[in-house]
C-alpha atoms as a PDB file:
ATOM      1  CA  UNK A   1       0.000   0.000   0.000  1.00  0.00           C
ATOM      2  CA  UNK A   2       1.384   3.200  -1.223  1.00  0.00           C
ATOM      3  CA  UNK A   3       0.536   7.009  -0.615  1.00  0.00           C
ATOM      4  CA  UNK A   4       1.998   9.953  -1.745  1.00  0.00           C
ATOM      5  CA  UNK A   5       1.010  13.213   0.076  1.00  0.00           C
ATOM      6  CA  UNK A   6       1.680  17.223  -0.272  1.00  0.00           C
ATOM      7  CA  UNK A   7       0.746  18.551   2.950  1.00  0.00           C
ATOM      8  CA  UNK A   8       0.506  22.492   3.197  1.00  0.00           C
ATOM      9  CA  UNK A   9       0.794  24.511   6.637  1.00  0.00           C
ATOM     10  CA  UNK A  10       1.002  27.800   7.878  1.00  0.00           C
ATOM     11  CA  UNK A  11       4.129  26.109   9.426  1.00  0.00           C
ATOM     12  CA  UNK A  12       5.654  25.299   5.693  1.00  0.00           C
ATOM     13  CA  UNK A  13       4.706  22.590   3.086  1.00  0.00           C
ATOM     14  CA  UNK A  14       5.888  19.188   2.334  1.00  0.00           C
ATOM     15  CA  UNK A  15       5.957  16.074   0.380  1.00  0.00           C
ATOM     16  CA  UNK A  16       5.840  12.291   1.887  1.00  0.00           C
ATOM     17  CA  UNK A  17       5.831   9.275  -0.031  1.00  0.00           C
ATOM     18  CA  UNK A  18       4.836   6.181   2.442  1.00  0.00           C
ATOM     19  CA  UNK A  19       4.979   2.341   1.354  1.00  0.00           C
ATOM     20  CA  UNK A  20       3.425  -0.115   3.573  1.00  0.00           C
ATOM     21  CA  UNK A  21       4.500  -3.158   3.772  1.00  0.00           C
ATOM     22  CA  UNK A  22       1.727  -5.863   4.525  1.00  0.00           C
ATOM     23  CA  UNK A  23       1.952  -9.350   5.854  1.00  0.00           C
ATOM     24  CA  UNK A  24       0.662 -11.939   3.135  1.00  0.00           C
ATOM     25  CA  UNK A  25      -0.319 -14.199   5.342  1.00  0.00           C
ATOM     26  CA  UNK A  26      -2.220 -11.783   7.667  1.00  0.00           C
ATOM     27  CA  UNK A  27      -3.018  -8.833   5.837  1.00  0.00           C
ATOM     28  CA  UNK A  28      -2.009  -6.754   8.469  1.00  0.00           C
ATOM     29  CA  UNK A  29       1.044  -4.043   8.219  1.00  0.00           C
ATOM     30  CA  UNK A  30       4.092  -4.571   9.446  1.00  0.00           C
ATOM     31  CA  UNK A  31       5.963  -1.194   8.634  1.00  0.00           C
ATOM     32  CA  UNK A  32       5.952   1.866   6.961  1.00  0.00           C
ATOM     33  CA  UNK A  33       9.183   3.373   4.715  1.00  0.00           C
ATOM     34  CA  UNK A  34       8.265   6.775   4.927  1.00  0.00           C
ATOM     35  CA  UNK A  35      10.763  10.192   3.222  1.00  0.00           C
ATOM     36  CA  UNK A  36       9.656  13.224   3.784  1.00  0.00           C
ATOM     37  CA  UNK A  37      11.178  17.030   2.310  1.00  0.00           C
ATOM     38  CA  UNK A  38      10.185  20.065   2.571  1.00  0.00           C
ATOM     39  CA  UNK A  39       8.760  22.110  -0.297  1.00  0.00           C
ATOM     40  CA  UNK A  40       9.630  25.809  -1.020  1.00  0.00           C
ATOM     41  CA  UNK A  41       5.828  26.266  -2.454  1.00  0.00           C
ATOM     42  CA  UNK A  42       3.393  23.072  -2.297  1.00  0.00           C
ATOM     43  CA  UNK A  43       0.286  25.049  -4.185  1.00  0.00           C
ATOM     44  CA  UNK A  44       3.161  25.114  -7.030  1.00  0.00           C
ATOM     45  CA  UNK A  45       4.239  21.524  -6.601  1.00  0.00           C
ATOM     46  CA  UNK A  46       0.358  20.124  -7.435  1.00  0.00           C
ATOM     47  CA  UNK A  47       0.120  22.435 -10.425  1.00  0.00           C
ATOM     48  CA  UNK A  48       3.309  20.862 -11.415  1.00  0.00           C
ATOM     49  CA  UNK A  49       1.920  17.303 -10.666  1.00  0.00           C
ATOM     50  CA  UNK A  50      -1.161  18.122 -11.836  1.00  0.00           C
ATOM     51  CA  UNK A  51       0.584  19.053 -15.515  1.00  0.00           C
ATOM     52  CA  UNK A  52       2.440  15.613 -15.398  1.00  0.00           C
ATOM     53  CA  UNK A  53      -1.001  14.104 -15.146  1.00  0.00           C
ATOM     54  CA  UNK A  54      -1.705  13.310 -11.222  1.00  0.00           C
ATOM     55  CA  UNK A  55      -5.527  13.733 -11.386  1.00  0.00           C
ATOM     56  CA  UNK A  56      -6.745  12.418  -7.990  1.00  0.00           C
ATOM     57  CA  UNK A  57      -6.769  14.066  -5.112  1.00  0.00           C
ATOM     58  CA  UNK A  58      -8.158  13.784  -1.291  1.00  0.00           C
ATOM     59  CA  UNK A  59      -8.376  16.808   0.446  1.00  0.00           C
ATOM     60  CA  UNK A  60      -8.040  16.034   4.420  1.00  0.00           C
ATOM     61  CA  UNK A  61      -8.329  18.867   7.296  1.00  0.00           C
ATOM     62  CA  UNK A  62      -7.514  18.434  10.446  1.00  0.00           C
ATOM     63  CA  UNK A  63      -6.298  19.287  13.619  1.00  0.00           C
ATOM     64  CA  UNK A  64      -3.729  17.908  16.425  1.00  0.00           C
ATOM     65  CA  UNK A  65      -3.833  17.584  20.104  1.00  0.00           C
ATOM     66  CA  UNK A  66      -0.407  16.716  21.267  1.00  0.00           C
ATOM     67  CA  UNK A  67       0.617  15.280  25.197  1.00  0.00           C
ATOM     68  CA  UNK A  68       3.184  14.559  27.060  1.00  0.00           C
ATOM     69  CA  UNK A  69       2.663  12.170  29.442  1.00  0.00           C
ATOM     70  CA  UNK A  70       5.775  10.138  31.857  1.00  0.00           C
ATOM     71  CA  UNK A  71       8.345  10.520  28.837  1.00  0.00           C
ATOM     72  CA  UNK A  72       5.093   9.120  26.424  1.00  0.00           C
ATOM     73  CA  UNK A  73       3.798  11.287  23.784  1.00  0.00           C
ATOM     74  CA  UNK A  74      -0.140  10.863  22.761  1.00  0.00           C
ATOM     75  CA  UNK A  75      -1.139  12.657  19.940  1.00  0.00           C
ATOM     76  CA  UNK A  76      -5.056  12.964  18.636  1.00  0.00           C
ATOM     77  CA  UNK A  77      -5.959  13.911  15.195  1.00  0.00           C
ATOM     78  CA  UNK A  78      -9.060  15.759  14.768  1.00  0.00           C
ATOM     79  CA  UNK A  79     -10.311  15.028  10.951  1.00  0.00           C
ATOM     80  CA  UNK A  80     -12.953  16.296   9.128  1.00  0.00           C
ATOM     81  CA  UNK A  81     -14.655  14.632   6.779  1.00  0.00           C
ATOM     82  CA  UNK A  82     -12.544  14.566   4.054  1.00  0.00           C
ATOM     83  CA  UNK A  83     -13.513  14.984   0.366  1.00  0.00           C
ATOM     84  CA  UNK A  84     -12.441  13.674  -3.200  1.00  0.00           C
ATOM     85  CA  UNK A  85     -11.540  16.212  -6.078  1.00  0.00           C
ATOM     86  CA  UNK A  86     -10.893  15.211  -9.495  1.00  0.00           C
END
């Protein structure tokens, strides 16, 4: 299972590519490679996908609630419902 993600912040944009890799015999995953970089300007990054023919696209908004708790950190995503754009 693969994703590829621009992510854009008032804190700066990025790119991630993740590939899970899934047990065959369980169907469960196992682990995640995961790179990550920073993009100068991530509007101008899907135009330029966009051009090279990337059509689909999920738009996701949320918010984070991040603790500290005993040296453990808990973090809770807050998503709303998310929509498809073609």
């Amino acid at each position: 299972m693969r994703w590829f993600r621009i992510r854009l912040t008032n804190k700066g944009d990025s790119a991630c590519y993740k590939n899970w890799h899934v047990d065959p015999k369980t169907g469960n995953t196992t682990h995640c490679d995961e790179i990550e970089v920073k993009l100068v300007d991530g509007m101008q990054t899907l135009k330029l996908l966009e051009a090279i023919g990337f059509t689909d696209k999920r738009i996701m908004e949320k918010t984070r609630q991040k603790y500290s708790v005993d040296g453990f950190k808990i973090v809770i995503d807050n998503v709303k419902k998310s929509r498809n754009l073609c």
